[in-house]
PDB file of N, CA and C in Angstrom:
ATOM      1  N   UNK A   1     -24.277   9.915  43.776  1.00  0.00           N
ATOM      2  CA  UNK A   1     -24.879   9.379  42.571  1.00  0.00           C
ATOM      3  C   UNK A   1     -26.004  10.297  42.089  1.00  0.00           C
ATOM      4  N   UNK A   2     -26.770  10.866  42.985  1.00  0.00           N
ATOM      5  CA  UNK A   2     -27.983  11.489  42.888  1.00  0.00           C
ATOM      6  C   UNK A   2     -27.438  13.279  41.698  1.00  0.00           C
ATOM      7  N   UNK A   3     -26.240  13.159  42.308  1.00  0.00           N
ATOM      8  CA  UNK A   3     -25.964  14.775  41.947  1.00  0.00           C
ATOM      9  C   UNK A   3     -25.109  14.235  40.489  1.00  0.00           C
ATOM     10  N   UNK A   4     -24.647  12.881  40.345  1.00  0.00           N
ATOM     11  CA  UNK A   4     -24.183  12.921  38.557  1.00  0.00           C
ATOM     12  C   UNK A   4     -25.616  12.846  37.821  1.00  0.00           C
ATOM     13  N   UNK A   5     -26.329  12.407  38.700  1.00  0.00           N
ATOM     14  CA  UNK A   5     -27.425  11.606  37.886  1.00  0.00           C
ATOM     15  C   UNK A   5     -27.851  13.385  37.127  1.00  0.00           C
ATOM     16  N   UNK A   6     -28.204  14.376  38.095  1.00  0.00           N
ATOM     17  CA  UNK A   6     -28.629  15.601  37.935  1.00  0.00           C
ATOM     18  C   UNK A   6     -27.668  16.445  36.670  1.00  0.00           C
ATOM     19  N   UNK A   7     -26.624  16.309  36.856  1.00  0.00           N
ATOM     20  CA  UNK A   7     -26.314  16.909  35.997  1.00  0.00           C
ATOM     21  C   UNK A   7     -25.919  16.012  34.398  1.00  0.00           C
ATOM     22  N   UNK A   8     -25.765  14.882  34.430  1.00  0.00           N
ATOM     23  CA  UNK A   8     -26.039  14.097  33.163  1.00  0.00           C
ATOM     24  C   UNK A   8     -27.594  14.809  32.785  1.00  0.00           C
ATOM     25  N   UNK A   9     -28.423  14.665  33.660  1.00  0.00           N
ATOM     26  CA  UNK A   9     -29.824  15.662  32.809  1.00  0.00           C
ATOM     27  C   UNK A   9     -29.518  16.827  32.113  1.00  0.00           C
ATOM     28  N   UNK A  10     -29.073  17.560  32.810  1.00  0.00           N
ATOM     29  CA  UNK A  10     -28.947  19.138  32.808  1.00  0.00           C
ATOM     30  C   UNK A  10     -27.842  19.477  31.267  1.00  0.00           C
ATOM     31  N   UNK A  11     -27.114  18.185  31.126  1.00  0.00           N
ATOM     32  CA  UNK A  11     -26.041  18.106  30.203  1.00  0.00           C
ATOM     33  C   UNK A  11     -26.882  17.880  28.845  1.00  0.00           C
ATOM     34  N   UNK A  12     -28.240  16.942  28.862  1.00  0.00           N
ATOM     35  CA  UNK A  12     -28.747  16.430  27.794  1.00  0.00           C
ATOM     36  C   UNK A  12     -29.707  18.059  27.662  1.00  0.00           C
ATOM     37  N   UNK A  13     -30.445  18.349  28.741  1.00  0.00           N
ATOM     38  CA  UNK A  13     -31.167  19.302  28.350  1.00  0.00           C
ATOM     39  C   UNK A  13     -30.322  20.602  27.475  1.00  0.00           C
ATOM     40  N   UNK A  14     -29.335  20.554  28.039  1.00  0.00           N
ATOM     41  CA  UNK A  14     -28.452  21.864  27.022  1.00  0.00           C
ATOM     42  C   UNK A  14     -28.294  21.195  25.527  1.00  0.00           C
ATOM     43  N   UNK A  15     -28.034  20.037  25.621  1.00  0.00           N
ATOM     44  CA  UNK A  15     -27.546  19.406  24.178  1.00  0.00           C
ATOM     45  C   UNK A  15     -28.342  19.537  23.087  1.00  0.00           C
ATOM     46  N   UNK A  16     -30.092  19.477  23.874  1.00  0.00           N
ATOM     47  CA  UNK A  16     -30.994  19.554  22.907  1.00  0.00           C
ATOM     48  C   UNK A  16     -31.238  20.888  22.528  1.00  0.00           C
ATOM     49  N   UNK A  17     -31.148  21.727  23.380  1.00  0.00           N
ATOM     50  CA  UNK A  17     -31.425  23.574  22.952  1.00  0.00           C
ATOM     51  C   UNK A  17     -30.499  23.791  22.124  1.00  0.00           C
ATOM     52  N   UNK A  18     -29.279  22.693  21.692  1.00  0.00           N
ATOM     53  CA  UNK A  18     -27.899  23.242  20.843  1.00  0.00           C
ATOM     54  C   UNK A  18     -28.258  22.813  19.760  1.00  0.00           C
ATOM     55  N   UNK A  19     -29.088  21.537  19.322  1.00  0.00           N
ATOM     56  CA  UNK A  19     -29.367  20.889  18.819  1.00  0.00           C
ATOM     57  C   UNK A  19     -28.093  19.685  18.357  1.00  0.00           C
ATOM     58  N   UNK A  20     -27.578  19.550  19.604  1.00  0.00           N
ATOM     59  CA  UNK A  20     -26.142  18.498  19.307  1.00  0.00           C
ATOM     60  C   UNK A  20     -26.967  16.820  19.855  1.00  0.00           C
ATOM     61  N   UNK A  21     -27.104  15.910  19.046  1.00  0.00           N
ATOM     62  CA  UNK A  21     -27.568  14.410  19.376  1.00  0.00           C
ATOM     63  C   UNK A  21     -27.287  14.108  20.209  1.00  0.00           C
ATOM     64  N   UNK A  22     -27.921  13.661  21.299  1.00  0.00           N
ATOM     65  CA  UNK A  22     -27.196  13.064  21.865  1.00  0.00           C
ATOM     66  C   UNK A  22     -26.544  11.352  21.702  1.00  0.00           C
ATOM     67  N   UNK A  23     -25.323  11.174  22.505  1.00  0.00           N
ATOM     68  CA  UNK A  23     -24.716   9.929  21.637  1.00  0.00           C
ATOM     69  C   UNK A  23     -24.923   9.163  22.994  1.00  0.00           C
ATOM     70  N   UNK A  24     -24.862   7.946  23.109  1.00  0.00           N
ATOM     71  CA  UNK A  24     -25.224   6.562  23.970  1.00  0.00           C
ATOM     72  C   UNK A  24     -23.869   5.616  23.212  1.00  0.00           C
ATOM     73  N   UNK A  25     -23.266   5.395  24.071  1.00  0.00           N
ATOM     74  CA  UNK A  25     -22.267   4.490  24.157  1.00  0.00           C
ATOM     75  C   UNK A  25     -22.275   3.163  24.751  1.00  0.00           C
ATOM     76  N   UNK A  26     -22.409   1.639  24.219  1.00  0.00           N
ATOM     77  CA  UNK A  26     -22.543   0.797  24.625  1.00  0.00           C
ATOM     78  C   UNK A  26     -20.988  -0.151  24.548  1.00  0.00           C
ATOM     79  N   UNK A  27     -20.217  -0.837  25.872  1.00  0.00           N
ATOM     80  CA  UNK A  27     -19.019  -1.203  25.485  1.00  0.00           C
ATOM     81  C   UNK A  27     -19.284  -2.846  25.790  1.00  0.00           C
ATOM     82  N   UNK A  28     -18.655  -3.812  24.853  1.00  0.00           N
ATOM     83  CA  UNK A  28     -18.772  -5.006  25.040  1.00  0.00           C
ATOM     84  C   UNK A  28     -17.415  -5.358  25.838  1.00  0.00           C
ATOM     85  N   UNK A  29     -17.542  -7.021  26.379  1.00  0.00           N
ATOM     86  CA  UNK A  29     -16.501  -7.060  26.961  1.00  0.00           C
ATOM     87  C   UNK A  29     -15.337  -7.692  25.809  1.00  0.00           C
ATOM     88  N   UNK A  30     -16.519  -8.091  24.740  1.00  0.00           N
ATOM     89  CA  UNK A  30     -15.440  -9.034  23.982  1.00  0.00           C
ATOM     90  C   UNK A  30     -14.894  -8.148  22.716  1.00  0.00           C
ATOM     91  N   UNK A  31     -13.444  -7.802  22.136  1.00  0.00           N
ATOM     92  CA  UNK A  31     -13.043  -6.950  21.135  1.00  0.00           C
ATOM     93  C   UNK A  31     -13.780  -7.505  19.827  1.00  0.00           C
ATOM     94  N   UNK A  32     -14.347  -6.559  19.161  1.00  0.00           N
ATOM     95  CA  UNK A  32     -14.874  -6.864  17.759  1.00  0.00           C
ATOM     96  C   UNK A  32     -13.809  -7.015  16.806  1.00  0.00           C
ATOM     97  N   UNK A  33     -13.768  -8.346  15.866  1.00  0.00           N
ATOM     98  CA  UNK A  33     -13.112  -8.067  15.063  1.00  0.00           C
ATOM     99  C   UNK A  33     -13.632  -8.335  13.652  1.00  0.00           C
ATOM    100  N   UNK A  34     -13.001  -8.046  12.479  1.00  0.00           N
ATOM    101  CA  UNK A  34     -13.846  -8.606  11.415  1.00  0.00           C
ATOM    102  C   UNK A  34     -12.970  -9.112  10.466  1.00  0.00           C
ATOM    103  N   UNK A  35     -13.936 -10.335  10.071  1.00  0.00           N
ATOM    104  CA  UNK A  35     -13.048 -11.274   9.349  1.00  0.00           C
ATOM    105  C   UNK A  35     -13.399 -11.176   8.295  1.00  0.00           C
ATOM    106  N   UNK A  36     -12.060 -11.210   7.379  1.00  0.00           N
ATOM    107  CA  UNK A  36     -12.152 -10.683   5.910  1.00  0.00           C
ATOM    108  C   UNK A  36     -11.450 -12.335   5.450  1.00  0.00           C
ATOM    109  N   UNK A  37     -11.628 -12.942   3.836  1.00  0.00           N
ATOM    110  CA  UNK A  37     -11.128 -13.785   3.160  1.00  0.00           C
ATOM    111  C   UNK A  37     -10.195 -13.139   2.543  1.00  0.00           C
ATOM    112  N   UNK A  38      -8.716 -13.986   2.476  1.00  0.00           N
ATOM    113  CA  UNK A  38      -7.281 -13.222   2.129  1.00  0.00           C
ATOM    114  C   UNK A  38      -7.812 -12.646   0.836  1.00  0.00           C
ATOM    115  N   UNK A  39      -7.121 -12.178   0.344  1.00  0.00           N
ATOM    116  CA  UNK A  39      -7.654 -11.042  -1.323  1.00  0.00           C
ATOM    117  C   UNK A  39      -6.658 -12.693  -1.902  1.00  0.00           C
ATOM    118  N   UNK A  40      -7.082 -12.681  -3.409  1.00  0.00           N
ATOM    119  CA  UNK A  40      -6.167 -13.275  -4.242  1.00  0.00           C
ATOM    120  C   UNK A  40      -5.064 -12.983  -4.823  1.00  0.00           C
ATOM    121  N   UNK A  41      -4.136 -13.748  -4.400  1.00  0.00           N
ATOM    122  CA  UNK A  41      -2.931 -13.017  -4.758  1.00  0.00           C
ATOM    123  C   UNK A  41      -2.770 -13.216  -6.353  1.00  0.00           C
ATOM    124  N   UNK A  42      -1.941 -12.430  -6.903  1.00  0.00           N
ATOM    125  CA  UNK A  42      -1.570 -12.551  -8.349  1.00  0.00           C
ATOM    126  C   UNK A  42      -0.643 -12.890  -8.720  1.00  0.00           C
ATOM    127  N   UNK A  43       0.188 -13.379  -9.684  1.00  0.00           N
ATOM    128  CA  UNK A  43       1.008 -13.953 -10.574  1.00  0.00           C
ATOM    129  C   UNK A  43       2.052 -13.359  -9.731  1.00  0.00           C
ATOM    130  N   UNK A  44       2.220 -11.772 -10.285  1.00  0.00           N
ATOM    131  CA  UNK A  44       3.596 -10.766  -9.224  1.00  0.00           C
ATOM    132  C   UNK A  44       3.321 -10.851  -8.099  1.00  0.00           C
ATOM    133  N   UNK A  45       2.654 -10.484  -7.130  1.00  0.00           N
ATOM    134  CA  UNK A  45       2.317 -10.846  -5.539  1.00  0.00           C
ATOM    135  C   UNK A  45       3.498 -11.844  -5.224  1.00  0.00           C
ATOM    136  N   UNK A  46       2.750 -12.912  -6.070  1.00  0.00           N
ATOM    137  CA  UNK A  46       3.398 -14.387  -5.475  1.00  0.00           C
ATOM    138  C   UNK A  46       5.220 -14.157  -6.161  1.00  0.00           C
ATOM    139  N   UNK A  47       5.327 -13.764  -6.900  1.00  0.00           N
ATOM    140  CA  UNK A  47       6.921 -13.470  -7.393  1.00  0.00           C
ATOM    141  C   UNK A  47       7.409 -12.598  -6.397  1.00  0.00           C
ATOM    142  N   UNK A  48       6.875 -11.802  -5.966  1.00  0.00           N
ATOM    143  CA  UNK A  48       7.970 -11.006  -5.009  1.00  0.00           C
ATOM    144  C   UNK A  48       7.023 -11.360  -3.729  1.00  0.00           C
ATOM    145  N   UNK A  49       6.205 -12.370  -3.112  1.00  0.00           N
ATOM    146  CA  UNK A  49       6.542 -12.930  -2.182  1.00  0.00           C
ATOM    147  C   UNK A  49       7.337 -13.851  -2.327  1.00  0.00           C
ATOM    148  N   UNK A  50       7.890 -14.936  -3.071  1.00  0.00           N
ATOM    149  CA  UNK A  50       8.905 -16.107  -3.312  1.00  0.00           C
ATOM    150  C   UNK A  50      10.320 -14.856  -2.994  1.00  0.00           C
ATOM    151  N   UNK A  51      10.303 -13.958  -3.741  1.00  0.00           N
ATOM    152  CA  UNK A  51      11.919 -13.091  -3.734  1.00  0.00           C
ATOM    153  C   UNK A  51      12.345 -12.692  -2.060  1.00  0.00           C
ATOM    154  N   UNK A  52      11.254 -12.621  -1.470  1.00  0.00           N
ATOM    155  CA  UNK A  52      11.411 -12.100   0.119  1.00  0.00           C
ATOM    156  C   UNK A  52      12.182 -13.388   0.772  1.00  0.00           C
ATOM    157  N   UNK A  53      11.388 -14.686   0.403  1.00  0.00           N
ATOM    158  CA  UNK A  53      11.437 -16.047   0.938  1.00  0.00           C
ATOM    159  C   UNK A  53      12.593 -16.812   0.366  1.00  0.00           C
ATOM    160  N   UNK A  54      13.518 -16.024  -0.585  1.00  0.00           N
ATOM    161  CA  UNK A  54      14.111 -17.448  -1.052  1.00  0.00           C
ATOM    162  C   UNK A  54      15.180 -17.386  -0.719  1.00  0.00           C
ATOM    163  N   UNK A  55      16.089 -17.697  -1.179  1.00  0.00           N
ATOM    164  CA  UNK A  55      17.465 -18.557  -0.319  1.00  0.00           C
ATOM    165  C   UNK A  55      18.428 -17.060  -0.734  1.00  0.00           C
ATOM    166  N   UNK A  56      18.364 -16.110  -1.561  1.00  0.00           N
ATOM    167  CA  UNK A  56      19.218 -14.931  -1.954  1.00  0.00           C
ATOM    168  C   UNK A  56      18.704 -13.733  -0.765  1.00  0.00           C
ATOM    169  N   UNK A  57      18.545 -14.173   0.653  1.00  0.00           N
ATOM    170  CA  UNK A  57      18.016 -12.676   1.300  1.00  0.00           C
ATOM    171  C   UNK A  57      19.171 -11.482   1.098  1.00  0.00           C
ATOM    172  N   UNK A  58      20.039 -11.800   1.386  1.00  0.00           N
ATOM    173  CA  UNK A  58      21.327 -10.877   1.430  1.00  0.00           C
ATOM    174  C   UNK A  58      21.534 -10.158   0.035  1.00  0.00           C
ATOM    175  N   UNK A  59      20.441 -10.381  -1.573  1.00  0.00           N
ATOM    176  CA  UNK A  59      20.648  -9.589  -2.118  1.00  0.00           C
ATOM    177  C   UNK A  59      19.491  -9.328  -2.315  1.00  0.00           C
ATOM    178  N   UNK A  60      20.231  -8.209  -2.965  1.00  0.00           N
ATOM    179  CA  UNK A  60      19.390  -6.422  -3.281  1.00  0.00           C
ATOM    180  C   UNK A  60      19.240  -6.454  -4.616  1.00  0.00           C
ATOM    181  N   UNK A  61      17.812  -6.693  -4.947  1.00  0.00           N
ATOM    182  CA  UNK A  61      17.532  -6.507  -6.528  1.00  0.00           C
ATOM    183  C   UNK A  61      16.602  -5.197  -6.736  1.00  0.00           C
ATOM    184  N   UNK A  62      16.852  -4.816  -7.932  1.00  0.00           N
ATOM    185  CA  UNK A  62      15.228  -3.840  -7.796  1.00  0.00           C
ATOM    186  C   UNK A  62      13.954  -3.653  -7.363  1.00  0.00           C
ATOM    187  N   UNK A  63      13.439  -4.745  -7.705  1.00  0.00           N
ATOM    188  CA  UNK A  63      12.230  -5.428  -7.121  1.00  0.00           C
ATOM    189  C   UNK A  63      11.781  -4.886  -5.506  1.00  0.00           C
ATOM    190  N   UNK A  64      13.235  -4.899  -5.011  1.00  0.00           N
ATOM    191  CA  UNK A  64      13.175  -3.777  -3.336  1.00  0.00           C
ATOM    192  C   UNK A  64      12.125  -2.251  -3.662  1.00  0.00           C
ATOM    193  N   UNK A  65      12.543  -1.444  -5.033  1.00  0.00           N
ATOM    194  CA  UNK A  65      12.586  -0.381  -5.039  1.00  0.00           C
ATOM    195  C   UNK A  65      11.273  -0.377  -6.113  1.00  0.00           C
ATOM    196  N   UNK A  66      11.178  -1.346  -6.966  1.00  0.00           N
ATOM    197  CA  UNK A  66      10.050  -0.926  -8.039  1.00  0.00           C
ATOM    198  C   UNK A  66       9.481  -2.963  -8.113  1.00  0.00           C
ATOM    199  N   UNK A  67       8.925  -2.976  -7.411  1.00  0.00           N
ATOM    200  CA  UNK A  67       8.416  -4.481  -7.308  1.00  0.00           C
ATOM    201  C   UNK A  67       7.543  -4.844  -8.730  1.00  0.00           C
ATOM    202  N   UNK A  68       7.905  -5.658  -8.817  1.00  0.00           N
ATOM    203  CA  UNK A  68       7.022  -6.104 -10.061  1.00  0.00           C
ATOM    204  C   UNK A  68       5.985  -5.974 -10.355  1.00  0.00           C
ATOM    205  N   UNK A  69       5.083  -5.805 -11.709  1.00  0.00           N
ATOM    206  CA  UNK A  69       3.993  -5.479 -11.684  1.00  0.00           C
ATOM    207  C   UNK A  69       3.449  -4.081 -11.191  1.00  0.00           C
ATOM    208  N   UNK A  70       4.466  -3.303 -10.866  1.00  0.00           N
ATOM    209  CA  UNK A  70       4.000  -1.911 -10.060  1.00  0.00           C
ATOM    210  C   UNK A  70       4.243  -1.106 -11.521  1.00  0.00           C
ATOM    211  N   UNK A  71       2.832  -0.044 -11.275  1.00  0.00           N
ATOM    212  CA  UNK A  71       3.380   1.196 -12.374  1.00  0.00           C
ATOM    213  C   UNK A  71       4.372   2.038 -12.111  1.00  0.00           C
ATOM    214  N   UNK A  72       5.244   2.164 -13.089  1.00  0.00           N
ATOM    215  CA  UNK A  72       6.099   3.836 -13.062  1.00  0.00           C
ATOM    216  C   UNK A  72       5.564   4.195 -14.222  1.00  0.00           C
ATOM    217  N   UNK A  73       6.383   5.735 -13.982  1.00  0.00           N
ATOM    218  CA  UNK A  73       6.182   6.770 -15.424  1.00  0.00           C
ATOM    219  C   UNK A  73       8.084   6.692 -15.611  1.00  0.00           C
ATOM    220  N   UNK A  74       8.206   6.865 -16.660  1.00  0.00           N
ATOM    221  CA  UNK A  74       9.355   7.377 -17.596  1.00  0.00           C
ATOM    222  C   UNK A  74      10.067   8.788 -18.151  1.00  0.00           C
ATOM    223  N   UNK A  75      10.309   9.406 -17.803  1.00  0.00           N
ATOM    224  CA  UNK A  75      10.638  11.100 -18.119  1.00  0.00           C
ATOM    225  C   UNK A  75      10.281  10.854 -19.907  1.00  0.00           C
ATOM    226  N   UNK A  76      10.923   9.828 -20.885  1.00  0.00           N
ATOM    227  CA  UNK A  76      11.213  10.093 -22.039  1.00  0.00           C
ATOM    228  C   UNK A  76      10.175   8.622 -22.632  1.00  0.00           C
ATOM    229  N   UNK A  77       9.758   7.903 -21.921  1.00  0.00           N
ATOM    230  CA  UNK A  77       9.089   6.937 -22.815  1.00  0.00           C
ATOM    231  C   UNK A  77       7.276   6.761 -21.920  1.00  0.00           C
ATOM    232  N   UNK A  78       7.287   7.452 -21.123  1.00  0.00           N
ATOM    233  CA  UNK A  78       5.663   7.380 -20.432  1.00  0.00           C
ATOM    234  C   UNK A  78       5.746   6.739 -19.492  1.00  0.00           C
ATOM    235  N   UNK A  79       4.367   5.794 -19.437  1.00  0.00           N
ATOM    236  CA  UNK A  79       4.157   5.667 -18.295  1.00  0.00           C
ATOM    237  C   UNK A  79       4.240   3.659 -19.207  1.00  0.00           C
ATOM    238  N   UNK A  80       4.799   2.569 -17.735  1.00  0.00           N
ATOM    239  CA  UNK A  80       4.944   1.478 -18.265  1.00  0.00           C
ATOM    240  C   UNK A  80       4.703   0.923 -16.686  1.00  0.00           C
ATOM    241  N   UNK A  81       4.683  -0.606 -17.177  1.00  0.00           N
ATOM    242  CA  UNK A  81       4.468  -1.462 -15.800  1.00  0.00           C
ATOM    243  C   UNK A  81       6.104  -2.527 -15.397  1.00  0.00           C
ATOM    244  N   UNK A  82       6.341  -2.354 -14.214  1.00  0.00           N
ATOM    245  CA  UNK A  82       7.511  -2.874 -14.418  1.00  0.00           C
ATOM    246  C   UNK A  82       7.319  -4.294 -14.600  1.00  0.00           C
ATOM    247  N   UNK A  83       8.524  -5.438 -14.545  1.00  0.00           N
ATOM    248  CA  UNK A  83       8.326  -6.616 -15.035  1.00  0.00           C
ATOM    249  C   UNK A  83       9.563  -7.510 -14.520  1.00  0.00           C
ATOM    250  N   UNK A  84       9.666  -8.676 -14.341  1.00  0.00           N
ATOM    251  CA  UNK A  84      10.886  -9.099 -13.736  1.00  0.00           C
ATOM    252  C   UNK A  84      12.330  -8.943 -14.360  1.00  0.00           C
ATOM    253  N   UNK A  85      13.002  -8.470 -13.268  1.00  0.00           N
ATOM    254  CA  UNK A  85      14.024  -7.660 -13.368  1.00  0.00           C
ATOM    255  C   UNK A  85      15.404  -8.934 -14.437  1.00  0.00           C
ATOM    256  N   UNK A  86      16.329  -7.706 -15.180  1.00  0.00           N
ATOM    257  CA  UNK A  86      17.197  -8.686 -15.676  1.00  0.00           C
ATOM    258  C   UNK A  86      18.343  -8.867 -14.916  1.00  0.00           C
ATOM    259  N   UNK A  87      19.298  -9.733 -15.567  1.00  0.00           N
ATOM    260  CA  UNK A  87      20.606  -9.704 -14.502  1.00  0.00           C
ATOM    261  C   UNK A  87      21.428  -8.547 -14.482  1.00  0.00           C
ATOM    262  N   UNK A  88      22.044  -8.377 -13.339  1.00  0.00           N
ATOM    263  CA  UNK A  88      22.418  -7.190 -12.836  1.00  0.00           C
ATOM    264  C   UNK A  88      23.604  -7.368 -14.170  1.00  0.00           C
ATOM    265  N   UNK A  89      23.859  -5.530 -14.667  1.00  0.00           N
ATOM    266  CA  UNK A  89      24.777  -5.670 -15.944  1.00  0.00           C
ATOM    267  C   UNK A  89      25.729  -4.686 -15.386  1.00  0.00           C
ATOM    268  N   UNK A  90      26.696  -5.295 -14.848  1.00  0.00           N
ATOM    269  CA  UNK A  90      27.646  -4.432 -14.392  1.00  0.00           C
ATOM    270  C   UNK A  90      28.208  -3.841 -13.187  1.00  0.00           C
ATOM    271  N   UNK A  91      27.206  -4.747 -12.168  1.00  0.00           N
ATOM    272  CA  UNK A  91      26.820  -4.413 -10.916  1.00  0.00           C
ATOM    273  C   UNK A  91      26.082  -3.346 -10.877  1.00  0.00           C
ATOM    274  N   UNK A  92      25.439  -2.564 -11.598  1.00  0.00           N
ATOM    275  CA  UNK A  92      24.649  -2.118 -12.053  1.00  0.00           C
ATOM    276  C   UNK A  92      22.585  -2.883 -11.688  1.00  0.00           C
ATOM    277  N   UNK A  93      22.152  -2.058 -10.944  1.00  0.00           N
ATOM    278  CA  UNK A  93      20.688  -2.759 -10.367  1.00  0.00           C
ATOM    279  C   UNK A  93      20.115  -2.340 -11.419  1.00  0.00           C
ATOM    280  N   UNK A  94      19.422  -3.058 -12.673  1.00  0.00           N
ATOM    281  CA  UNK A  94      18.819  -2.420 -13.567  1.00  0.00           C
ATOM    282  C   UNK A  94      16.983  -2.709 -13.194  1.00  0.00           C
ATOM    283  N   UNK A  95      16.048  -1.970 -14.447  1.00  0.00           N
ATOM    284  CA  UNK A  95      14.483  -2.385 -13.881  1.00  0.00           C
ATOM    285  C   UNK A  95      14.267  -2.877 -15.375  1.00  0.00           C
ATOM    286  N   UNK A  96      13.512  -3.645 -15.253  1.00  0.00           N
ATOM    287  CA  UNK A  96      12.564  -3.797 -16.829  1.00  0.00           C
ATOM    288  C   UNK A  96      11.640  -3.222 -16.630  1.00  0.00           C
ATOM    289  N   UNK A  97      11.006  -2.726 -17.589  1.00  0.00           N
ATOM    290  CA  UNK A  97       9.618  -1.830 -17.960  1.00  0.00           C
ATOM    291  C   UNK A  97       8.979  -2.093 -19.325  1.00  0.00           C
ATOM    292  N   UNK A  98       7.713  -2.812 -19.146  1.00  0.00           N
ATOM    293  CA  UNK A  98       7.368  -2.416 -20.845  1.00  0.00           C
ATOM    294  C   UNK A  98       6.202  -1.542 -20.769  1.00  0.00           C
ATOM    295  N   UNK A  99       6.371  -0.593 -21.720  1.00  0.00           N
ATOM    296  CA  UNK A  99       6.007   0.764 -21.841  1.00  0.00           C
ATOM    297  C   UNK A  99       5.006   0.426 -22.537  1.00  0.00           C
ATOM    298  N   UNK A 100       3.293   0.979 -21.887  1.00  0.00           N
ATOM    299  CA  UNK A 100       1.852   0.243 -22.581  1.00  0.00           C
ATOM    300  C   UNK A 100       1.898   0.686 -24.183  1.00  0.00           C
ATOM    301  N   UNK A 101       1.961   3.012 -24.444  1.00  0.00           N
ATOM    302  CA  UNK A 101       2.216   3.364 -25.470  1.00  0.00           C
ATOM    303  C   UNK A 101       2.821   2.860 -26.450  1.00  0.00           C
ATOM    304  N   UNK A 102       3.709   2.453 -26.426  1.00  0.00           N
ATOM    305  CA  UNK A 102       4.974   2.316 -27.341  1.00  0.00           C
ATOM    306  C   UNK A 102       5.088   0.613 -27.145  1.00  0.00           C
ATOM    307  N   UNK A 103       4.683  -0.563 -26.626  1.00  0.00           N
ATOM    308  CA  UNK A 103       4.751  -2.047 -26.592  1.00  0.00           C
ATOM    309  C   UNK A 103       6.278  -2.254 -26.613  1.00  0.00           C
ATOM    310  N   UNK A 104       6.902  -1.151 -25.915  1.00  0.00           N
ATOM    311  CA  UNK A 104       8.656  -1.324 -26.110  1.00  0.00           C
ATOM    312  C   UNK A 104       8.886  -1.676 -24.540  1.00  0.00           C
ATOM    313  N   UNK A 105       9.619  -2.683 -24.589  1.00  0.00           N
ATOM    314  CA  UNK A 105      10.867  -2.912 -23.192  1.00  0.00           C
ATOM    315  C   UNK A 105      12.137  -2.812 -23.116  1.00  0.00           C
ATOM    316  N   UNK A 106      12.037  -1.571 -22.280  1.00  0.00           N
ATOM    317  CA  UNK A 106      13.478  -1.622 -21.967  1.00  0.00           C
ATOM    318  C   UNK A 106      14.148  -1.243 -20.268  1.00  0.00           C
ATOM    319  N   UNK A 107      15.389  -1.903 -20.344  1.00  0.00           N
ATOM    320  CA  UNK A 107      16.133  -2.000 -19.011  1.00  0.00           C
ATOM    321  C   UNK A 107      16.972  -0.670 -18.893  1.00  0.00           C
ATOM    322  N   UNK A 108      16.234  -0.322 -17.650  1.00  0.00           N
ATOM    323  CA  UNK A 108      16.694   1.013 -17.094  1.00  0.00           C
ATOM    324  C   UNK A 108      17.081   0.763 -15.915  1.00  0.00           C
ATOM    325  N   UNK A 109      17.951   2.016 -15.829  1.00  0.00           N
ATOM    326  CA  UNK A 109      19.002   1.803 -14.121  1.00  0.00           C
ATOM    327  C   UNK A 109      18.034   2.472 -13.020  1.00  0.00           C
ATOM    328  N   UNK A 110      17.923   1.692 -11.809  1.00  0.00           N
ATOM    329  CA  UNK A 110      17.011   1.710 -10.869  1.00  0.00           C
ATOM    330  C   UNK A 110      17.287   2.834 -10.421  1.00  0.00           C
ATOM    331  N   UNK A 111      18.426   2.974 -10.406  1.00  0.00           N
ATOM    332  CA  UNK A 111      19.131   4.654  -8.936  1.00  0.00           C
ATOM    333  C   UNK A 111      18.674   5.504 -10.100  1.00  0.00           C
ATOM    334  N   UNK A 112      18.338   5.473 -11.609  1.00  0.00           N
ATOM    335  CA  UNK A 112      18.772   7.030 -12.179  1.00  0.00           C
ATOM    336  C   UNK A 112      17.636   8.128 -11.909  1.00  0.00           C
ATOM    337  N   UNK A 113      17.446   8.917 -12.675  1.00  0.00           N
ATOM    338  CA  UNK A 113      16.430  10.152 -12.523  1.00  0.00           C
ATOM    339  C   UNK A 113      15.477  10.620 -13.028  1.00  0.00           C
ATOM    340  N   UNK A 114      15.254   9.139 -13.715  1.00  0.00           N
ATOM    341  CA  UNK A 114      13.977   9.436 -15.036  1.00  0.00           C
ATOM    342  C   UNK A 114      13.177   8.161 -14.926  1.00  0.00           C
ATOM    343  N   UNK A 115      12.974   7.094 -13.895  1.00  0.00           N
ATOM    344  CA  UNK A 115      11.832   6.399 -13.380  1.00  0.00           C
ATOM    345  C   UNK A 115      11.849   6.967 -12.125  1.00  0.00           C
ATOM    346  N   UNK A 116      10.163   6.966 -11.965  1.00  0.00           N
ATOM    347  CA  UNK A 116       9.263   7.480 -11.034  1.00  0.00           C
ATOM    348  C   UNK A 116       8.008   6.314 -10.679  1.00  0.00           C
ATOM    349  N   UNK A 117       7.903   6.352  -9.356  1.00  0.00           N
ATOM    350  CA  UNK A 117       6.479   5.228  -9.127  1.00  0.00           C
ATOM    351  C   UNK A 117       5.358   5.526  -9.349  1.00  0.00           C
ATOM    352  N   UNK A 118       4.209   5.443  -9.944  1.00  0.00           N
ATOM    353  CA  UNK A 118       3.071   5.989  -9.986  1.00  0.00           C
ATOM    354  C   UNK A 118       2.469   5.905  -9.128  1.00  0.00           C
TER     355      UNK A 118
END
């Protein structure tokens, strides 16, 4: 004990000629945790939590890929917020978007190459 004790000194005395702090570590037995109040969920939140929960799990809507309320950009019409999705046209997964610029909505195909997520 005598010889850690010695060189724990010898360790602080170098630390200070380095000018490195020295650090003191105190460990509790009990894990800290911190308690936060849930955030409020919003209008979409709660829509595509109900879509996770409801009786259609086995399908695949857009909402998987561009969830509601989420921004994309547009190659040809900007940047828009998506919005709940319409019925599938064709078997075809389409997205709604209304575009802030332009106050236009329109249904675009989820797989194509010109929506992007912001």
């Amino acid at each position: 004990a005598e010889g850690l004790a010695r060189n724990n000194v010898k360790a602080n005395q170098r630390s200070q000629k380095m000018n490195i702090p020295k650090v003191t570590a105190t460990f509790s037995k009990t894990p800290s945790r911190r308690i936060q109040a849930r955030p409020q969920a919003s209008t979409d939140f709660q829509r595509n939590e109900e879509r996770k929960y409801s009786t259609n799990k086995g399908k695949l809507d857009s909402t998987w890929f561009f969830p509601v309320g989420s921004s994309v950009v547009h190659v040809r019409y900007g940047a828009g917020t998506v919005r709940p999705p319409p019925p599938d046209q064709n078997g075809q997964m389409m997205v709604r978007v209304f575009f802030d610029s332009s106050g236009e909505e329109h249904d675009l195909p989820a797989n194509g190459r010109d929506l992007f997520p912001n």
